[in-house]
Protein backbone atom coordinates (compact mmCIF):
# COMPACT_ATOMS: atom_id res chain seq x y z
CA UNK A 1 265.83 -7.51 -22.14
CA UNK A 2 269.24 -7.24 -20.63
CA UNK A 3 268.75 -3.67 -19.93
CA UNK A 4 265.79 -4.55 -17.93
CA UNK A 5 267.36 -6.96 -15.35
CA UNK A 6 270.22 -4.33 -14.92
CA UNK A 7 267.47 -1.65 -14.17
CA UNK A 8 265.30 -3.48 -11.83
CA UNK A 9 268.53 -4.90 -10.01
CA UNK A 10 269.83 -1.14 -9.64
CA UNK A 11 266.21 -0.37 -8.24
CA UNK A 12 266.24 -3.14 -6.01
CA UNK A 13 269.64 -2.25 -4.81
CA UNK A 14 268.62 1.54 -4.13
CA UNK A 15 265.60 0.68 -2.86
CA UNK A 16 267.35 -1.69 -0.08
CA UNK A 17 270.07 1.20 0.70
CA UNK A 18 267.50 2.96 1.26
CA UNK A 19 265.70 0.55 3.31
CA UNK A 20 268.70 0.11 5.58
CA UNK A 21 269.60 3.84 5.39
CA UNK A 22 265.76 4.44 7.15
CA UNK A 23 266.89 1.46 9.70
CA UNK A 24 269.89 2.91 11.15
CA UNK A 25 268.45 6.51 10.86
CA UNK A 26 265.91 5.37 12.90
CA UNK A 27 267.41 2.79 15.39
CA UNK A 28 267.95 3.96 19.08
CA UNK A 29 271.30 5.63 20.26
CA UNK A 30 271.93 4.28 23.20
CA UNK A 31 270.56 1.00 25.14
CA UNK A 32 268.01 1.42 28.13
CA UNK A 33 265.38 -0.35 30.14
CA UNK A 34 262.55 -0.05 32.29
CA UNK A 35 264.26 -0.90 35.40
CA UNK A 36 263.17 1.29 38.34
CA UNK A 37 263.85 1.24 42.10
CA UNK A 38 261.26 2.34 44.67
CA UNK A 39 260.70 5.47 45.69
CA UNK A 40 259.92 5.71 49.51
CA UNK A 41 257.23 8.50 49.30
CA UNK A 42 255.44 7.97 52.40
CA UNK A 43 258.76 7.90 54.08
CA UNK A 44 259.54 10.79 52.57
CA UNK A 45 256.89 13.30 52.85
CA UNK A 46 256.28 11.88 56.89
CA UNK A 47 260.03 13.15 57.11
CA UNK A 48 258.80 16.34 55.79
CA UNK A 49 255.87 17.01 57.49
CA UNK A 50 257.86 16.25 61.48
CA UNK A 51 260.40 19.33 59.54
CA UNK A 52 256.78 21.17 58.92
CA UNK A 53 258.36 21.59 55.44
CA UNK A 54 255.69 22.47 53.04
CA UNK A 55 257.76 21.31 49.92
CA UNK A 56 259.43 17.74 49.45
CA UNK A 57 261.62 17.85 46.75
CA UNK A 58 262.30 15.01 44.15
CA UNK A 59 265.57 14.72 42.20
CA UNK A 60 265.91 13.61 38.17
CA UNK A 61 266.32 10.29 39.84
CA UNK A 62 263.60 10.25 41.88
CA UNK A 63 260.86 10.90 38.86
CA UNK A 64 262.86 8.87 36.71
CA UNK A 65 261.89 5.82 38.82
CA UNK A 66 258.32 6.86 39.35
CA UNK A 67 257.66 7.53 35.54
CA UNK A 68 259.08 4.22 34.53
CA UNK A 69 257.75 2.12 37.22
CA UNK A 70 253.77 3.59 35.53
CA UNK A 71 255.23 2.66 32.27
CA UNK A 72 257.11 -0.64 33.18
CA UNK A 73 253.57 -1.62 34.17
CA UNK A 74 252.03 -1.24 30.98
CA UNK A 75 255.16 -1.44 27.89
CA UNK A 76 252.39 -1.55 25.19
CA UNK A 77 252.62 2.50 25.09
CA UNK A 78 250.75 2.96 21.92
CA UNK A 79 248.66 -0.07 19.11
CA UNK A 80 251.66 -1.47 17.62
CA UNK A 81 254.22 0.08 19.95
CA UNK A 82 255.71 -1.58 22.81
CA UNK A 83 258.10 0.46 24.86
CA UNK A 84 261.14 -1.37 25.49
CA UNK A 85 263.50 1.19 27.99
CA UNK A 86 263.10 4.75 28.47
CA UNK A 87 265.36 7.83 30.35
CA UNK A 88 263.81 10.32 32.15
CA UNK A 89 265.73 13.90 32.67
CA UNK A 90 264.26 17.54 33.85
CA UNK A 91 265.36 20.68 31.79
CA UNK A 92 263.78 24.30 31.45
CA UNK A 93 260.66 23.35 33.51
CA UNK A 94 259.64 20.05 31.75
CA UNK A 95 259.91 16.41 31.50
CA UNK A 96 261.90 14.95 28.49
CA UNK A 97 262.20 11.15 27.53
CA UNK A 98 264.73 9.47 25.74
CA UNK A 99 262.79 6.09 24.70
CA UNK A 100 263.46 3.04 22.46
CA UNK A 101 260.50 1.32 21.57
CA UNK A 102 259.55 -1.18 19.29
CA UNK A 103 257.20 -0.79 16.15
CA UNK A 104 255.05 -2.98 14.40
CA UNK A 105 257.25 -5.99 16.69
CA UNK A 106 260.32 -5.31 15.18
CA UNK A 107 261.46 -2.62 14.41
CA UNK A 108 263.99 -0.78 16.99
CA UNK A 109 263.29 3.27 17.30
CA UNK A 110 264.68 5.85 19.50
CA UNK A 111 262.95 8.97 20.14
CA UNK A 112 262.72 11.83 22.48
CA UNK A 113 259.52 13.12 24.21
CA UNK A 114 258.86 16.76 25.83
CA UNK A 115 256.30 16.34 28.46
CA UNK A 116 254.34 19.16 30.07
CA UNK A 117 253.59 18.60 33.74
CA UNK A 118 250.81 19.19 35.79
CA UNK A 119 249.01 18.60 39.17
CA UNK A 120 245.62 16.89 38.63
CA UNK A 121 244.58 15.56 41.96
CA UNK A 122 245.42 13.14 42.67
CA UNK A 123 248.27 12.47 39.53
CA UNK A 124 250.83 14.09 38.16
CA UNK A 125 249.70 14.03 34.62
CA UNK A 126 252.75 14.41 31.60
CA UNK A 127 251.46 15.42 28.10
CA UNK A 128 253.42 14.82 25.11
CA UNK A 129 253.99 19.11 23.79
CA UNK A 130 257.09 17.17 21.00
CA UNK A 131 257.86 14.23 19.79
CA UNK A 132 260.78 13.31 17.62
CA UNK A 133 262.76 10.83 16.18
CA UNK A 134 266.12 12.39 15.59
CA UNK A 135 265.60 15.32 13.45
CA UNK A 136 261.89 14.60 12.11
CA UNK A 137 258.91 15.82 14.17
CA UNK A 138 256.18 13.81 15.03
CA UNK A 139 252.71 14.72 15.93
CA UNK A 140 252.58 15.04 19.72
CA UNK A 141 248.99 14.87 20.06
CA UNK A 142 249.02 11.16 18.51
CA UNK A 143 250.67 9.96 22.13
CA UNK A 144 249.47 8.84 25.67
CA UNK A 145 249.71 10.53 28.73
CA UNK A 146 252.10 9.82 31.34
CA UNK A 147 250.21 9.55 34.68
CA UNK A 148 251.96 9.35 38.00
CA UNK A 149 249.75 8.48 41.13
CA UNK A 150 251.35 10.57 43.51
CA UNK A 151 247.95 10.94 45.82
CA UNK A 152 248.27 7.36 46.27
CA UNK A 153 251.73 6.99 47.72
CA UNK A 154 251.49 10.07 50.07
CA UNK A 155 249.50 9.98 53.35
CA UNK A 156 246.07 11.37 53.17
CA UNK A 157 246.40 14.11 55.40
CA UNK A 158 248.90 15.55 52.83
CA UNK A 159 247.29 17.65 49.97
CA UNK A 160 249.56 19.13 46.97
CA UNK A 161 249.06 22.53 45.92
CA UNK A 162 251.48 22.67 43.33
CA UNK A 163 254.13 20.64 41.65
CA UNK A 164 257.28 22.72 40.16
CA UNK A 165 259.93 21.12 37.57
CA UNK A 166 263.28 22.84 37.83
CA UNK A 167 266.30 22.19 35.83
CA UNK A 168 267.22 18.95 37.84
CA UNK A 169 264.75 18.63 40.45
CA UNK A 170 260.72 18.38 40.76
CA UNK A 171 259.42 20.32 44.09
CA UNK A 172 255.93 19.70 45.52
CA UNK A 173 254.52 22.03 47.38
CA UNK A 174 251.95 20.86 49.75
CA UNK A 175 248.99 22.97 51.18
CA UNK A 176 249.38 23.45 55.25
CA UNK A 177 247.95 20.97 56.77
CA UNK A 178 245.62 21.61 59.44
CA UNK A 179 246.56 20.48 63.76
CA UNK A 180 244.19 17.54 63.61
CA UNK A 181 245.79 16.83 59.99
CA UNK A 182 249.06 16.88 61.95
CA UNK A 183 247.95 14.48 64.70
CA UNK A 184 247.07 11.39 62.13
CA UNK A 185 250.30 11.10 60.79
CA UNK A 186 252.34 10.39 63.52
């Protein structure tokens, strides 16, 4: 009988090493928030249009704010996920997140996303191409889109053609707009 206790208290101690082992493996590496300041768009792309730029070009900064100020909105990211910070950065034409969220309530993960960007009037739309949580993949189809509403912070007499992601900065090209296009937005 003695043998027995020892066993199940050797099982219960490997099975709680490996408990907390999972924990820290999983736990975020660094702290961040959803805090965002304002990007003025409008200001922006009015600036650009009196240059009669067709491109206005946003830093890592700029579409850090903008992505987490959709997702600030709405921190339930996923059923039984709640989003608790998140890091936006540009590299070899996409959009990668570093996020901490918070499954099931409780418990603290960290994981990076690979986005794919593209123009969908009128939102930039960011798809989920990897997911992972240190070194284990997850399956990037079983995540939400990112969706931007650029259309609706850029006067109406603007129309994107194409958005470009570059190694530290997003361009968007606009389409030329037309004399009388000109006129209503100054």
């Amino acid at each position: 009988m003695r043998k027995w206790f020892i066993a199940l208290f050797i099982l219960i101690l490997l099975l709680g090493g490996a408990g907390v082992g999972a924990y820290l493996y999983v736990s975020p590496g660094q702290e961040l928030d959803l805090a965002y300041e304002e990007v003025p768009l409008r200001d922006r792309a009015l600036d650009m249009a009196k240059r009669l730029s067709p491109e206005l070009v946003l830093t890592e900064e700029d579409v850090n704010n903008l992505a987490k100020s959709q997702l600030a909105s709405n921190p339930f990211y996923m059923k039984n996920v709640e989003l608790t910070g998140v890091n936006f950065r540009l590299a070899n034409g996409r959009l990668i997140a570093d996020a901490n969220i918070k499954a099931f309530g409780r418990v603290p993960v960290g994981m990076e996303l690979t986005y794919d960007v593209v123009w969908n009037d009128p939102n930039l739309v960011a798809t989920v191409t990897e997911a992972r949580i240190r070194d284990i993949k997850l399956p990037a189809d079983s995540f939400n889109e990112v969706v931007i509403p650029l259309g609706a912070e850029l006067p109406s007499a603007l129309k994107v053609q194409e958005v470009r992601i570059g190694e530290d900065r997003a361009t968007i090209e606009f389409k030329l707009p037309s004399p009388s296009d000109l006129r209503s937005l100054f």
